[in-house]
C-alpha atoms as a PDB file:
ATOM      1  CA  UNK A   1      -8.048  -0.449   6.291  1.00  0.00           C
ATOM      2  CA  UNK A   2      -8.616  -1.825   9.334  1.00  0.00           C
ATOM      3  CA  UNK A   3      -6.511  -0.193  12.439  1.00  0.00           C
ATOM      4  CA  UNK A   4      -4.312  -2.798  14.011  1.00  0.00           C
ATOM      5  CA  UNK A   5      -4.657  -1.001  17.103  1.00  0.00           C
ATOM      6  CA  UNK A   6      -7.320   1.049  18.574  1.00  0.00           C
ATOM      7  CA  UNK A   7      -6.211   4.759  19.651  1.00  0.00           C
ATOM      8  CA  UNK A   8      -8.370   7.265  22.105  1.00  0.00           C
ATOM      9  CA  UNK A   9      -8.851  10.411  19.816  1.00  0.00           C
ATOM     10  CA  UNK A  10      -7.483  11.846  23.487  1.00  0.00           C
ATOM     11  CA  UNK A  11      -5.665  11.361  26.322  1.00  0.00           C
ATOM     12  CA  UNK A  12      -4.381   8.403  24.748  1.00  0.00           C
ATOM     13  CA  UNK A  13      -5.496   4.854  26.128  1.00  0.00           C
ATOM     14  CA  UNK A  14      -4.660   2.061  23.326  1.00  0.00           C
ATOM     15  CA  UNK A  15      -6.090  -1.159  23.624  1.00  0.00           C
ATOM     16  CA  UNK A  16      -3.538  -3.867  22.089  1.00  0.00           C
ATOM     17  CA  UNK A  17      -6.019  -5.786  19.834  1.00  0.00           C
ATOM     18  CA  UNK A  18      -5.050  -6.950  16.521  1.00  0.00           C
ATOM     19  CA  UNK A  19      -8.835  -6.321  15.299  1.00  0.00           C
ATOM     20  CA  UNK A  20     -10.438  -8.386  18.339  1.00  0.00           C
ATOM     21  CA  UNK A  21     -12.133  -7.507  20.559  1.00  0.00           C
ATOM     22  CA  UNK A  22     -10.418  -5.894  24.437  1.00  0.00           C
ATOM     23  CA  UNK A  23     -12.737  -8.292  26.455  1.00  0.00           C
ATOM     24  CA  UNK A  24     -11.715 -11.454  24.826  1.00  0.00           C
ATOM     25  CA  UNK A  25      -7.980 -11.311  23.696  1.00  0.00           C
ATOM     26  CA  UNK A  26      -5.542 -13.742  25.011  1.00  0.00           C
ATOM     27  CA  UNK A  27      -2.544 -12.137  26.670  1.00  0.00           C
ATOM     28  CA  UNK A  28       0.873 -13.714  26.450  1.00  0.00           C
ATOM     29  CA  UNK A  29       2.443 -14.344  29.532  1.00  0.00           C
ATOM     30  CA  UNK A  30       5.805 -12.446  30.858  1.00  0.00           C
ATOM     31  CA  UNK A  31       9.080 -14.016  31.141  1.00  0.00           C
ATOM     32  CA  UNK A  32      10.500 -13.181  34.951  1.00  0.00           C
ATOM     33  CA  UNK A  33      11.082  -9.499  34.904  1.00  0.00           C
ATOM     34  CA  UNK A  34      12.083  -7.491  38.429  1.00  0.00           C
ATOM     35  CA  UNK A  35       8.776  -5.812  39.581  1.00  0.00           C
ATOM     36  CA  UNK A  36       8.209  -5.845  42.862  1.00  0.00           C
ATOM     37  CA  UNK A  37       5.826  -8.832  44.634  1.00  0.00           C
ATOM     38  CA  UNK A  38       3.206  -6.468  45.453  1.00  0.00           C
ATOM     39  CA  UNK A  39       1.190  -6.243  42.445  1.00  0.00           C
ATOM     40  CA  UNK A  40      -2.736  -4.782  43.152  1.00  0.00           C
ATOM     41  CA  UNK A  41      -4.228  -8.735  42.305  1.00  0.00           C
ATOM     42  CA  UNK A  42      -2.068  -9.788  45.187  1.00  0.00           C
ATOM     43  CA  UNK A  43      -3.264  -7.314  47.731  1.00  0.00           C
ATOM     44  CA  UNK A  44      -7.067  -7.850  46.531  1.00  0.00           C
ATOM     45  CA  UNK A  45      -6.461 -11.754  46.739  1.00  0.00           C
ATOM     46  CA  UNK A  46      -6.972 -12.194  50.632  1.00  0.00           C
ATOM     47  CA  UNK A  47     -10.050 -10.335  50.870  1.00  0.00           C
ATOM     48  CA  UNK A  48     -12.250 -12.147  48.246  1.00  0.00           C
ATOM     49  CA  UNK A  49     -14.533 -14.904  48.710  1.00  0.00           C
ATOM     50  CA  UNK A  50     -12.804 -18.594  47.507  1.00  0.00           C
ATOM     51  CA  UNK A  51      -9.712 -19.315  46.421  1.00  0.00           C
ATOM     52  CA  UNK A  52      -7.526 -17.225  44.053  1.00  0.00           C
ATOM     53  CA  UNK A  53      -4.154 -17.041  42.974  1.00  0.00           C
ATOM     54  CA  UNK A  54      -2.530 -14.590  40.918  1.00  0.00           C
ATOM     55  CA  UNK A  55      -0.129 -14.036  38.085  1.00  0.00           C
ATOM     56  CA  UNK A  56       1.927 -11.562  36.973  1.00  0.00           C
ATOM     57  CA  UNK A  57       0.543 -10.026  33.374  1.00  0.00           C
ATOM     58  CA  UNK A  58       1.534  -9.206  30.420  1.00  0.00           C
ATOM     59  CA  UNK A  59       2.366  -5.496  29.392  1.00  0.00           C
ATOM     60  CA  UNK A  60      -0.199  -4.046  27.334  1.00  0.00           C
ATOM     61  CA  UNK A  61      -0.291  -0.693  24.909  1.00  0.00           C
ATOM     62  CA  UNK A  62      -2.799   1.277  26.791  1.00  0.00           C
ATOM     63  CA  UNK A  63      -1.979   4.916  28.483  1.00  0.00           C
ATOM     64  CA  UNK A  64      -1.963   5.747  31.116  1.00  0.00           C
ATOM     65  CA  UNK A  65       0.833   3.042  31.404  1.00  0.00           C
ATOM     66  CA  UNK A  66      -0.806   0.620  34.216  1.00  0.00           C
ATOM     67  CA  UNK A  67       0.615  -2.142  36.188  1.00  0.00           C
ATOM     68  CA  UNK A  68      -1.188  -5.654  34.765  1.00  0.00           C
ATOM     69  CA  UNK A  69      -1.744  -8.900  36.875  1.00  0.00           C
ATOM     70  CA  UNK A  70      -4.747 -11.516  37.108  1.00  0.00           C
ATOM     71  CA  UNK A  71      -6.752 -13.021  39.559  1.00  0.00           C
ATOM     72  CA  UNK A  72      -7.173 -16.881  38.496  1.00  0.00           C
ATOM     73  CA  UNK A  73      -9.858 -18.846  40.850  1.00  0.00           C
ATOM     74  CA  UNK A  74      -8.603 -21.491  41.959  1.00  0.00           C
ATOM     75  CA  UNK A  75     -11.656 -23.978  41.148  1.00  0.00           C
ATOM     76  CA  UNK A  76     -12.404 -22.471  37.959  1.00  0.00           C
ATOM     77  CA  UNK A  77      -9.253 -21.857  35.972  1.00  0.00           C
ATOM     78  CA  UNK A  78     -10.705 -20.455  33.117  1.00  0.00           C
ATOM     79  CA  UNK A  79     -12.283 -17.739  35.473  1.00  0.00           C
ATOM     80  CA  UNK A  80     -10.077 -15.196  35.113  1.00  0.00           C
ATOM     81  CA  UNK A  81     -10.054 -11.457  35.963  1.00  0.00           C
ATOM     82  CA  UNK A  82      -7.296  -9.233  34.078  1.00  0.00           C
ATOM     83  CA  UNK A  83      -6.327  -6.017  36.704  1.00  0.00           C
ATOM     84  CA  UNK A  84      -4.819  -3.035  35.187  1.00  0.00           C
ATOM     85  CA  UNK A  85      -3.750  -0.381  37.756  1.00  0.00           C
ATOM     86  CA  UNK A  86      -2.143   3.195  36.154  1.00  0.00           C
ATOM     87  CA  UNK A  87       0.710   4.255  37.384  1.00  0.00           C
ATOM     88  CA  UNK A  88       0.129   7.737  37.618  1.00  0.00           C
ATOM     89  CA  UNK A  89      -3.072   9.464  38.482  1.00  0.00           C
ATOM     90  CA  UNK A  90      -5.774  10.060  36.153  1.00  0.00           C
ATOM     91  CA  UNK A  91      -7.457  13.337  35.980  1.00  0.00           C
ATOM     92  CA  UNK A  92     -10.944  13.320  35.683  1.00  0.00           C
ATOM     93  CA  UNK A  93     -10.697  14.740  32.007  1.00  0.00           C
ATOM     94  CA  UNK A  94      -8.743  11.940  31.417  1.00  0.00           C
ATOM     95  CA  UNK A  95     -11.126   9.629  32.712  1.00  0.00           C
ATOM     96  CA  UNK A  96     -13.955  10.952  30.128  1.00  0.00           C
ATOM     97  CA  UNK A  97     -11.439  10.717  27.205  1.00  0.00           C
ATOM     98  CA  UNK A  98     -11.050   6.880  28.210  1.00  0.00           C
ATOM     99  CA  UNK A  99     -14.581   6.870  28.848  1.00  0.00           C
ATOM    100  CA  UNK A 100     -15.536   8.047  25.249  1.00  0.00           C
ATOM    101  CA  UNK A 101     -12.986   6.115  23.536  1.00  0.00           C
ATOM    102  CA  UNK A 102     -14.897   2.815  25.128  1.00  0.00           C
ATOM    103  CA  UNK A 103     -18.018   4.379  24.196  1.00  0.00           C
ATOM    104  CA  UNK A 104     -16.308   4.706  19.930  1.00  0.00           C
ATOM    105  CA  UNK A 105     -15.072   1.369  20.504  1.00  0.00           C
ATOM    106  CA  UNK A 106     -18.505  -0.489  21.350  1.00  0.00           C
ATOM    107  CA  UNK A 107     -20.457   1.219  19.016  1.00  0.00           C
ATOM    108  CA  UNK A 108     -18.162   0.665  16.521  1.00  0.00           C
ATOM    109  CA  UNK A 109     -17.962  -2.852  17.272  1.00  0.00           C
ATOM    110  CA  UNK A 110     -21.433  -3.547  16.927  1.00  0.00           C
ATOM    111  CA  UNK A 111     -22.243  -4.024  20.182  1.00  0.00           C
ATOM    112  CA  UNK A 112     -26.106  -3.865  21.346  1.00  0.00           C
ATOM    113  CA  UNK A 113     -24.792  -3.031  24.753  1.00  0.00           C
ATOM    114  CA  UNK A 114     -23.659   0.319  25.787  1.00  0.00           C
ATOM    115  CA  UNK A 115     -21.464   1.699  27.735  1.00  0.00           C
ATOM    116  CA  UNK A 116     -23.522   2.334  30.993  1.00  0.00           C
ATOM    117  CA  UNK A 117     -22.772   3.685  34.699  1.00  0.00           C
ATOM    118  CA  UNK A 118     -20.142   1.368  36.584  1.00  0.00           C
ATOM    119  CA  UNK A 119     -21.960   1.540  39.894  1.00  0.00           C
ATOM    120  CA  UNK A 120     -18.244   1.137  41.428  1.00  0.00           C
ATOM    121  CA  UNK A 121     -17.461   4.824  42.199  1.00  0.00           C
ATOM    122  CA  UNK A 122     -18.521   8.246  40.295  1.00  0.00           C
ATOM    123  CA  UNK A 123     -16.939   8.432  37.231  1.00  0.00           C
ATOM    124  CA  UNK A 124     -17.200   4.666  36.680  1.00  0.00           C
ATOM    125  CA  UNK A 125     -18.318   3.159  33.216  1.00  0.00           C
ATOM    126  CA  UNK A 126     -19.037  -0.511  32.080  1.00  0.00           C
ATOM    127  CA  UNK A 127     -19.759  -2.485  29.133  1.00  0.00           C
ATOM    128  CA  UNK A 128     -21.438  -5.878  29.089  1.00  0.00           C
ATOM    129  CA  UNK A 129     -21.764  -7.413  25.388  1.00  0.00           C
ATOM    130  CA  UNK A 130     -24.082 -10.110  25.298  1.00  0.00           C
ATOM    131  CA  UNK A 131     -21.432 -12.107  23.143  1.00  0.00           C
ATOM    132  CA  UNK A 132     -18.322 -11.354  24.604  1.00  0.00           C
ATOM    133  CA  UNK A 133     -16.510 -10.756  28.067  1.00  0.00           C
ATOM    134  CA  UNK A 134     -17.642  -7.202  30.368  1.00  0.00           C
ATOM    135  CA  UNK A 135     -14.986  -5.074  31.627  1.00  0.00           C
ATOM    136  CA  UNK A 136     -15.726  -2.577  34.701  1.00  0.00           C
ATOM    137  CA  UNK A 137     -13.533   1.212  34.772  1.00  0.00           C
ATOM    138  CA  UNK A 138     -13.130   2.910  37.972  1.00  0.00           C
ATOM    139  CA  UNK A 139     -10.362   4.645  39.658  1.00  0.00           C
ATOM    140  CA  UNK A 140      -9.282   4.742  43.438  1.00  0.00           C
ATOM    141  CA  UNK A 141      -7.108   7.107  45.103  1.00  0.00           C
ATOM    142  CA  UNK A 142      -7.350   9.198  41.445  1.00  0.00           C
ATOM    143  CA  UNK A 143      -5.598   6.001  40.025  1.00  0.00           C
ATOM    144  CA  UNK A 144      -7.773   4.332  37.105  1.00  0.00           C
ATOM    145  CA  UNK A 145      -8.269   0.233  37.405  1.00  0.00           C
ATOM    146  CA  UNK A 146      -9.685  -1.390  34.107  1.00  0.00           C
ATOM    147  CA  UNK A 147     -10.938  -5.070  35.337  1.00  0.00           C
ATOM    148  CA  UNK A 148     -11.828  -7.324  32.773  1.00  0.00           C
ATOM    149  CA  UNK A 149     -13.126 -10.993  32.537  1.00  0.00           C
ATOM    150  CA  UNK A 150     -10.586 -12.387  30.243  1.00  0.00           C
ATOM    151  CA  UNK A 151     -12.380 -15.731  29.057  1.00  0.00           C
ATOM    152  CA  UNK A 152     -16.273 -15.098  27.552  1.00  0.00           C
ATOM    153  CA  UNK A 153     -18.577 -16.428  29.587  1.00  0.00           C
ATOM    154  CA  UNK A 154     -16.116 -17.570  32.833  1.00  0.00           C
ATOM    155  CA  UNK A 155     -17.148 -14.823  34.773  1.00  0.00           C
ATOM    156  CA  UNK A 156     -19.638 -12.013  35.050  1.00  0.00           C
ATOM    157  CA  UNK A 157     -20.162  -8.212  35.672  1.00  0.00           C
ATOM    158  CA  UNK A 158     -21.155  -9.207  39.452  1.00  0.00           C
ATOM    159  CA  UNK A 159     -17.357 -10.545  39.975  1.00  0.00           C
ATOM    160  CA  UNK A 160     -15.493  -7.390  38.480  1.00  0.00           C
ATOM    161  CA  UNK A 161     -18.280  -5.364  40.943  1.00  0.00           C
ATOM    162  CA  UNK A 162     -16.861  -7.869  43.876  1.00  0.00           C
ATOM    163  CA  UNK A 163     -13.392  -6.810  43.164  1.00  0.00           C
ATOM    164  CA  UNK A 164     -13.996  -3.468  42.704  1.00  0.00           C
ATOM    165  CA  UNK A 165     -16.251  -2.985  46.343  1.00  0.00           C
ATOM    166  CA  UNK A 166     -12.560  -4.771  47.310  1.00  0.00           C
ATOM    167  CA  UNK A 167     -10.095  -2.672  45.818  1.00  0.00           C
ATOM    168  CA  UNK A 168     -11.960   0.694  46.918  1.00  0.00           C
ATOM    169  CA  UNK A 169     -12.382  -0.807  50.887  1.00  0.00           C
ATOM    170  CA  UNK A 170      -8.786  -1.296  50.237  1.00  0.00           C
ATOM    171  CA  UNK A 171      -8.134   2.345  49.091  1.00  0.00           C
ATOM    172  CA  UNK A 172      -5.373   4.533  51.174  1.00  0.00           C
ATOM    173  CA  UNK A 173      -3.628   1.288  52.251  1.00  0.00           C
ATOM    174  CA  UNK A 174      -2.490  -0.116  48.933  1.00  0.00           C
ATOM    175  CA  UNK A 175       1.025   0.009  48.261  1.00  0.00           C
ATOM    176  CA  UNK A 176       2.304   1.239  44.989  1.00  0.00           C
ATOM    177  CA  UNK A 177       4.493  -0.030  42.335  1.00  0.00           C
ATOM    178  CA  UNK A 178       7.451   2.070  41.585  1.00  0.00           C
ATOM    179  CA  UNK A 179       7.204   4.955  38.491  1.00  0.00           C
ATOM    180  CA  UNK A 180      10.480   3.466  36.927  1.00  0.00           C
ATOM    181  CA  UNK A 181      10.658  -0.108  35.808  1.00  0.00           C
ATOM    182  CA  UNK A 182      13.515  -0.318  33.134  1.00  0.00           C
ATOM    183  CA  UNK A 183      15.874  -2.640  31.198  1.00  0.00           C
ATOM    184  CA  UNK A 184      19.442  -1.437  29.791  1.00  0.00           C
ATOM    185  CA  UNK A 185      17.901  -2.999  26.212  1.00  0.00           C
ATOM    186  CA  UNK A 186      15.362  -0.351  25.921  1.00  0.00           C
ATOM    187  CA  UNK A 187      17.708   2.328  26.856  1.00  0.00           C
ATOM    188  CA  UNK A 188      19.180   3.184  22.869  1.00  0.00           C
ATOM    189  CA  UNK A 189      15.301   4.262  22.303  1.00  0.00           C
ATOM    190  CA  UNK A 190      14.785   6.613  25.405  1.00  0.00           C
ATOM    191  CA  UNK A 191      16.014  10.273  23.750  1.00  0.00           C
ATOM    192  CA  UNK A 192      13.603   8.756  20.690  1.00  0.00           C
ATOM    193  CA  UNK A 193      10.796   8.235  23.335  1.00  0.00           C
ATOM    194  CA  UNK A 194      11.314  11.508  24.951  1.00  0.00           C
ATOM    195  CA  UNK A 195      11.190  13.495  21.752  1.00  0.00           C
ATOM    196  CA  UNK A 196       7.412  12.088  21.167  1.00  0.00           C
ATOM    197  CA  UNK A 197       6.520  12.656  24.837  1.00  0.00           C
ATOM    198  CA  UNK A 198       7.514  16.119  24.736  1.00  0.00           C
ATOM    199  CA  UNK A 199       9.942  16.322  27.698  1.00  0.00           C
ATOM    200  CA  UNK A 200      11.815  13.208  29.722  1.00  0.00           C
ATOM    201  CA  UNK A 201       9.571  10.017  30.728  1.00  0.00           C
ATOM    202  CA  UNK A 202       8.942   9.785  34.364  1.00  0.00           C
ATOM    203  CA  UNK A 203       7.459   6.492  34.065  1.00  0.00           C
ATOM    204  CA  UNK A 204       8.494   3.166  32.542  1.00  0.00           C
ATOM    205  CA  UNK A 205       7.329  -0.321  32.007  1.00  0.00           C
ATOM    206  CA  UNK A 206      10.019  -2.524  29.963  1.00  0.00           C
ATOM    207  CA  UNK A 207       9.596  -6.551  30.009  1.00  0.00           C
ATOM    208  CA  UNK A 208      10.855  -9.467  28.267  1.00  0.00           C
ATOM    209  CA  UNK A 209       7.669 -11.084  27.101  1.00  0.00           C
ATOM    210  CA  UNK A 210       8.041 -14.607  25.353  1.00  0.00           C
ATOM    211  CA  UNK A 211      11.294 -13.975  25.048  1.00  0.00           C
ATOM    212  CA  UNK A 212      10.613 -10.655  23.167  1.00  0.00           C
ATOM    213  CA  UNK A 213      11.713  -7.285  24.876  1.00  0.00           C
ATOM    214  CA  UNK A 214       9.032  -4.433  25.364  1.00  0.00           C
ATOM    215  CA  UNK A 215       9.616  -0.938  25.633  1.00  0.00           C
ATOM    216  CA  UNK A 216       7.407   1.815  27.390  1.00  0.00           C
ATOM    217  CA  UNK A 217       7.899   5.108  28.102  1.00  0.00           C
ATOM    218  CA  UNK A 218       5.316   7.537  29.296  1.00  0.00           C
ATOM    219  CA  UNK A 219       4.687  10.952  30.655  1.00  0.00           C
ATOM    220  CA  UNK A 220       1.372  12.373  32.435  1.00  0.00           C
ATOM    221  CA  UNK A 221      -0.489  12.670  28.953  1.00  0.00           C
ATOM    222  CA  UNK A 222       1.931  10.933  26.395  1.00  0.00           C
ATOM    223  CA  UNK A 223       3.334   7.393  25.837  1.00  0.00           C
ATOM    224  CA  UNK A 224       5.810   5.876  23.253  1.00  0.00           C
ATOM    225  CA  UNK A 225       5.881   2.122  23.208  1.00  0.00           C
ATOM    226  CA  UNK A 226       7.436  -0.672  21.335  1.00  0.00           C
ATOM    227  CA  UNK A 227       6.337  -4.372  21.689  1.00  0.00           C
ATOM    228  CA  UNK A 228       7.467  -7.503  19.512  1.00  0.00           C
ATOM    229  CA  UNK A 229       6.971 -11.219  18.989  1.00  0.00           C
ATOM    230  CA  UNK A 230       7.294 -14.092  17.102  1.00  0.00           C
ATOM    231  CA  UNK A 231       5.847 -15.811  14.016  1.00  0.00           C
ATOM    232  CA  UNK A 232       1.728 -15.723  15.083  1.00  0.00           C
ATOM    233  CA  UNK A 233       2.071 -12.836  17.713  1.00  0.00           C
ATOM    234  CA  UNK A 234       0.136  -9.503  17.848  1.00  0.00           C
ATOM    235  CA  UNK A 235       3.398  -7.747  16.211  1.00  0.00           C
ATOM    236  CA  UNK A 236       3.669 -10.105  13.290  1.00  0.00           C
ATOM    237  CA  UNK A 237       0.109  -9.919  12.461  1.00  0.00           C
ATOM    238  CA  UNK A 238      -0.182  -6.027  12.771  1.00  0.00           C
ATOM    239  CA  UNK A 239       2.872  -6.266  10.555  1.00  0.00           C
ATOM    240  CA  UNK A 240       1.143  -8.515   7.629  1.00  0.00           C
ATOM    241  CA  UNK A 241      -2.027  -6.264   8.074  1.00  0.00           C
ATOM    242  CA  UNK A 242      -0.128  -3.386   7.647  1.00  0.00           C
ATOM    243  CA  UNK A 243       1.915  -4.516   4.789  1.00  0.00           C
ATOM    244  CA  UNK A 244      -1.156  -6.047   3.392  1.00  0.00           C
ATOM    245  CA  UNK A 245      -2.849  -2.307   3.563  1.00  0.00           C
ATOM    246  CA  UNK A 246       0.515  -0.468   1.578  1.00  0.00           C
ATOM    247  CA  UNK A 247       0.298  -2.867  -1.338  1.00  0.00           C
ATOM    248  CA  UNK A 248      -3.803  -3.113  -1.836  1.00  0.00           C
ATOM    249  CA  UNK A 249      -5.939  -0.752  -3.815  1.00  0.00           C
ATOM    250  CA  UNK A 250      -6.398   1.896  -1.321  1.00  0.00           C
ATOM    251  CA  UNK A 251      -2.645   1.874   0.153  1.00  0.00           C
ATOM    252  CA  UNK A 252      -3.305   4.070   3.606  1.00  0.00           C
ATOM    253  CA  UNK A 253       0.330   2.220   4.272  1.00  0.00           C
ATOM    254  CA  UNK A 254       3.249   2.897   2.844  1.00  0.00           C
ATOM    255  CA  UNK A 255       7.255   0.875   3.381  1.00  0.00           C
ATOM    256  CA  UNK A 256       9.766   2.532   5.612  1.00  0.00           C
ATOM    257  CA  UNK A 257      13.512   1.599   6.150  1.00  0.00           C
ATOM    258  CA  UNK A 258      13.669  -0.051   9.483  1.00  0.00           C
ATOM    259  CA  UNK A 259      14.787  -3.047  10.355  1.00  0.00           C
ATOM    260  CA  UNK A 260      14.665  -6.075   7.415  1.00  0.00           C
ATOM    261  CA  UNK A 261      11.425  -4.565   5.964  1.00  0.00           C
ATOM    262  CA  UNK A 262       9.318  -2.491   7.667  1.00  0.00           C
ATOM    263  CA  UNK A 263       5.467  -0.485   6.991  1.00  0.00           C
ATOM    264  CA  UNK A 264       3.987   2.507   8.542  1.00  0.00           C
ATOM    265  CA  UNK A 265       0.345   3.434   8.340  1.00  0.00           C
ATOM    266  CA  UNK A 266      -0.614   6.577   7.626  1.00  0.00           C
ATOM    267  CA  UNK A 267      -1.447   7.768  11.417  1.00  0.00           C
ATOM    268  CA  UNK A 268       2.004   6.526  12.081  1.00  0.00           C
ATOM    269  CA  UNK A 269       1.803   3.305  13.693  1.00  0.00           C
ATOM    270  CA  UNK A 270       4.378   1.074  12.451  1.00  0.00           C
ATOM    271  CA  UNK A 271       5.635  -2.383  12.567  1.00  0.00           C
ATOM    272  CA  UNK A 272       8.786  -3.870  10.702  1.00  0.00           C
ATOM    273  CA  UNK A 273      10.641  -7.468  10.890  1.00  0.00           C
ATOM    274  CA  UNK A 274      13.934  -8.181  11.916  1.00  0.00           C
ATOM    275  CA  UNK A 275      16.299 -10.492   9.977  1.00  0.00           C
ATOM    276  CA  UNK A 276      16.586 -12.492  13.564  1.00  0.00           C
ATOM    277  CA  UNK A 277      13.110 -13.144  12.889  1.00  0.00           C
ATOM    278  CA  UNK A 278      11.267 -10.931  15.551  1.00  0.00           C
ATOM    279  CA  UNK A 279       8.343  -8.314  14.904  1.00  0.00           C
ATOM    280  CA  UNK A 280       8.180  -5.122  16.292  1.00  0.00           C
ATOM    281  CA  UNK A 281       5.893  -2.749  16.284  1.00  0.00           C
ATOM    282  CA  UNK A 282       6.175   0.998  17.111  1.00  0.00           C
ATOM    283  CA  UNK A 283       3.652   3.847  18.124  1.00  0.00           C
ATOM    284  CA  UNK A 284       2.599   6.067  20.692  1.00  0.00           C
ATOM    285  CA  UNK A 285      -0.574   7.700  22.534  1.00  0.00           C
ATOM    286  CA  UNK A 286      -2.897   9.635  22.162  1.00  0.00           C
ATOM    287  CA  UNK A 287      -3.348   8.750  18.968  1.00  0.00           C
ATOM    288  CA  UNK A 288      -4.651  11.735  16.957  1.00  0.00           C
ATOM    289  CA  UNK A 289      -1.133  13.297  18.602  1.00  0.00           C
ATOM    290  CA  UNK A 290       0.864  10.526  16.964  1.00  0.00           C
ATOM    291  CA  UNK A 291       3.272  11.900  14.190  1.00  0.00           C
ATOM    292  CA  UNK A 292       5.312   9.433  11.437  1.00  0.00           C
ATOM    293  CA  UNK A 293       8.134  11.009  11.504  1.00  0.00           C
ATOM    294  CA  UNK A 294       9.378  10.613  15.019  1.00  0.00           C
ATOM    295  CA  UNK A 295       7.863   7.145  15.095  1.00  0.00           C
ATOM    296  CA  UNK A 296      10.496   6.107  12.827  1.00  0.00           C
ATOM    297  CA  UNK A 297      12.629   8.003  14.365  1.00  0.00           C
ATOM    298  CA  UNK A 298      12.344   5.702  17.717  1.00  0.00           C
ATOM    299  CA  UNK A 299      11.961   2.347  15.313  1.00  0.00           C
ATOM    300  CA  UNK A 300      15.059   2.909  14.406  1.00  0.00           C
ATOM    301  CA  UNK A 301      16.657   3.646  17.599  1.00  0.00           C
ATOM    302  CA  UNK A 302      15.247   0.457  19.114  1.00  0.00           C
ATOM    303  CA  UNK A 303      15.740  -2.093  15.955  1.00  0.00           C
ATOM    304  CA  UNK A 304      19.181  -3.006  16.567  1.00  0.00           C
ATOM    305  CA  UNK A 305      17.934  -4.547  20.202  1.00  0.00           C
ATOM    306  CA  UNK A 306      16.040  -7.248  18.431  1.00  0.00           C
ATOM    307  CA  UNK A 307      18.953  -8.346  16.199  1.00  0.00           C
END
């Protein structure tokens, strides 16, 4: 079967793409949650060429857990550039982990392009598909930024260099976002979380998106997340997929008892529905680290939030 989600053999970045591809995948946007006003697209925003404005972004699956926003021009709406910022540094053998896990992901996408040299910093890495959106890696101040044109063919590789040759001018005087950024909801899950991360979270990202509550906890090499949705969201259709997977020939997917019905795949990753009609799915990073058991563990925990 199919992953619903792709996971770094190591060091754990997870892109949240219900088998599409990261360059080209709409994100939801995020109800009001309290973050501060200083997000990295604002501070960037003054010092490029035209008109931008920004928006806050939705939360995504990925470790290390990063801070999301967009740059929108103003005269082009569809040109779009999503900014992820990590939270916590990134060592460099992080950085090749993520670097390699790009380099799985294109090839096994089918890509002609390769992953190639980001000129925006050593250490940098891009991709640029012929057929969908690039997407530039780099980190400043030891702090990875994954920039990304979100629409195909509304932007190009030279823009996400622009930023970059920004964000690094900008490097030493950027302000940061604070490690903990938590809502009383997420709180039932935390000793859950904690017992996948090995020791206590010293960073988290929770949000009400769509009207759905996310959950993230992470450490400096581990994160446990939960995100949900409606009918047609990324949960509900890793949930079909997955449920699809534990009743066909092969069954790498098999039913758990969480919430109204709930399936786990093999690797752990795990998604249920609620009898409130929500979808939630569970799982943590890296994923080769990723266990079953104590992802059902912290399913159950959390379910009773979404009822």
């Amino acid at each position: 079967m199919r992953r619903i989600i792709t996971l770094a053999a190591t060091a754990g970045l997870a892109l949240a793409l219900p088998a599409c591809d990261p360059a080209t995948t709409q994100q939801s946007k995020p109800s009001p949650t309290p973050t501060p006003a200083a997000n990295l697209c604002d501070q960037v925003r003054p010092h490029l060429p035209g008109t931008w404005t920004t928006e806050s972004g939705a939360p995504s699956t990925a470790a290390p857990l990063s801070d999301n926003c967009s740059l929108v021009d103003s005269a082009q709406p569809a040109r779009r550039i999503r900014v992820s910022l990590s939270v916590l540094p990134v060592t460099d053998k992080q950085a090749a982990a993520y670097r390699k896990h790009d380099e799985s992901m294109a090839a096994s996408g089918g890509y002609v392009a390769k992953v190639t040299d980001g000129g925006a910093g050593a250490g940098s890495w891009a991709l640029e598909p012929a057929a969908a959106a690039p997407w530039l890696v780099f980190r400043t101040a030891n702090h990875q930024v994954r920039l990304r044109i979100e629409n195909a063919g509304a932007g190009t590789m030279a823009d996400l260099r622009l930023v970059a040759r920004t964000v690094n001018d900008l490097s030493g005087r950027l302000s940061s976002m604070p490690a903990v950024i938590a809502r009383p909801e997420c709180e039932r899950g935390t000793s859950a979380a904690e017992n996948i991360l090995g020791g206590k979270a010293v960073v988290r990202r929770d949000a009400v998106v769509d009207g759905r509550l996310w959950c993230q906890w992470g450490s400096t090499a581990r994160t446990a997340w939960v995100s949900s949705g409606s009918a047609g969201s990324d949960a509900s259709m890793a949930f079909v997929e997955i449920k699809s997977a534990g009743t066909g020939a092969l069954r790498p997917a098999h039913k758990v008892s969480v919430g109204a019905e709930g399936w786990q795949q093999d690797d752990g990753l795990l998604a249920f529905r609620t009898s409130s009609g929500a979808y939630v799915m569970v799982g943590s990073t890296p994923g080769d680290e990723m266990r079953p058991i104590p992802i059902v563990t912290l399913a159950r925990a959390i379910a009773p939030a979404y009822e």
